[in-house]
Protein backbone atom coordinates (compact mmCIF):
# COMPACT_ATOMS: atom_id res chain seq x y z
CA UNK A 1 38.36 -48.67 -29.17
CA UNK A 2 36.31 -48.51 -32.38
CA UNK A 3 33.85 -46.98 -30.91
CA UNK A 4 35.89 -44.33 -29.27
CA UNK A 5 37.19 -44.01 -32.78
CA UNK A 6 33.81 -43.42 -34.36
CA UNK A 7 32.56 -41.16 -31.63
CA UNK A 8 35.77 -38.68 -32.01
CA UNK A 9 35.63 -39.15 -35.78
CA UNK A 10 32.17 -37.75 -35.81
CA UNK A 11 32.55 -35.02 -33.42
CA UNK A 12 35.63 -33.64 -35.51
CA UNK A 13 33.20 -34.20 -38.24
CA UNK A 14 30.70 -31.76 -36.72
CA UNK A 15 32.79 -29.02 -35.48
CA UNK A 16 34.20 -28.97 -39.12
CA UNK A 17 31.26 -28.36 -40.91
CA UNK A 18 29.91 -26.08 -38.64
CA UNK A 19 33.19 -24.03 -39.50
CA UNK A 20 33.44 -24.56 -43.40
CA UNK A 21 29.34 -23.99 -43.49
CA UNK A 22 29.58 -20.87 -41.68
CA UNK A 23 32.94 -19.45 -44.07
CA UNK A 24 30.56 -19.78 -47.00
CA UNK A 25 27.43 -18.20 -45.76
CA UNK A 26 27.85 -14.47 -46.67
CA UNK A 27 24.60 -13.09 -44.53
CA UNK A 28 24.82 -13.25 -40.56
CA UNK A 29 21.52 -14.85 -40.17
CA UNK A 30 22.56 -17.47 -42.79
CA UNK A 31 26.06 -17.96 -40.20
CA UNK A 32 23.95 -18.42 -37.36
CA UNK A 33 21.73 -21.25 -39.48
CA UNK A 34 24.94 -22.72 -41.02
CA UNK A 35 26.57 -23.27 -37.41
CA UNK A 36 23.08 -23.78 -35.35
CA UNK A 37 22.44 -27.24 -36.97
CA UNK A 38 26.07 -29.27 -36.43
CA UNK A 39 26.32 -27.89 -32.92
CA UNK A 40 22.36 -29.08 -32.38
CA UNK A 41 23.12 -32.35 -33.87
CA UNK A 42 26.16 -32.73 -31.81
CA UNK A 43 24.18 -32.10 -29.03
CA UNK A 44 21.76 -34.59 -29.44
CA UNK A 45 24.25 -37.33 -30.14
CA UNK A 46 25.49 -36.99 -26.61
CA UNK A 47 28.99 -35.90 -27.12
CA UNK A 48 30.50 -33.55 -24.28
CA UNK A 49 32.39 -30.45 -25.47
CA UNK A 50 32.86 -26.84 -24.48
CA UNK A 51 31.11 -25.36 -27.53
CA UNK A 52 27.91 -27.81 -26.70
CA UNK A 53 27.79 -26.64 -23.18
CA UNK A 54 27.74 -23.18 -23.93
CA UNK A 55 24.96 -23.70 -26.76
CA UNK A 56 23.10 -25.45 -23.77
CA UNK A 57 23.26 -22.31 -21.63
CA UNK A 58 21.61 -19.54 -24.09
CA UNK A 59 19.08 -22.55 -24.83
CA UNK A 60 18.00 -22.93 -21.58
CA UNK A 61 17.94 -18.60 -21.35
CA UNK A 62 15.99 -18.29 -24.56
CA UNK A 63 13.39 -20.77 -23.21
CA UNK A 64 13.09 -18.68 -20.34
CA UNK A 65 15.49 -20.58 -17.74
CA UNK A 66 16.60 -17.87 -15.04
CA UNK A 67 20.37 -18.69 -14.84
CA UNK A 68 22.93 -16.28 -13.03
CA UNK A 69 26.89 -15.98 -14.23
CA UNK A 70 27.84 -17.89 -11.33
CA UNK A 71 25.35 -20.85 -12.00
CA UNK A 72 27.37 -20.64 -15.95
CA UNK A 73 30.65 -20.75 -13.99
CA UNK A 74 29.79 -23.54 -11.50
């Protein structure tokens, strides 16, 4: 249970500063920066969530990845 705890304590934790980092950047390349690092690090810890999935996706397209809408779907 503690470890669920810690796990869903973090990921709140993540998603928050990607949100309060992005509300003070007043640039849009300095909003992409702001949110591109929690979502990467959440990423990397291993926790599932939409937001990380989707971040996955236009990864794998901007390393080349040929993907269709119905592989995103599926």
């Amino acid at each position: 249970m503690l470890k669920l705890f810690i796990r869903a304590a973090t990921c709140n934790w993540m998603a928050s500063i990607g949100v309060v980092a992005t509300m003070m950047s007043t640039s849009v390349p300095g909003k992409i920066k702001a949110v591109w690092m929690p979502i990467l690090i959440f990423f990397y810890m291993g926790f599932e969530h939409s937001i990380v999935n989707m971040f996955v996706f236009s990864i794998g397209l901007l390393l080349g990845e040929y993907s269709t809408s119905g592989d995103y779907l599926i």
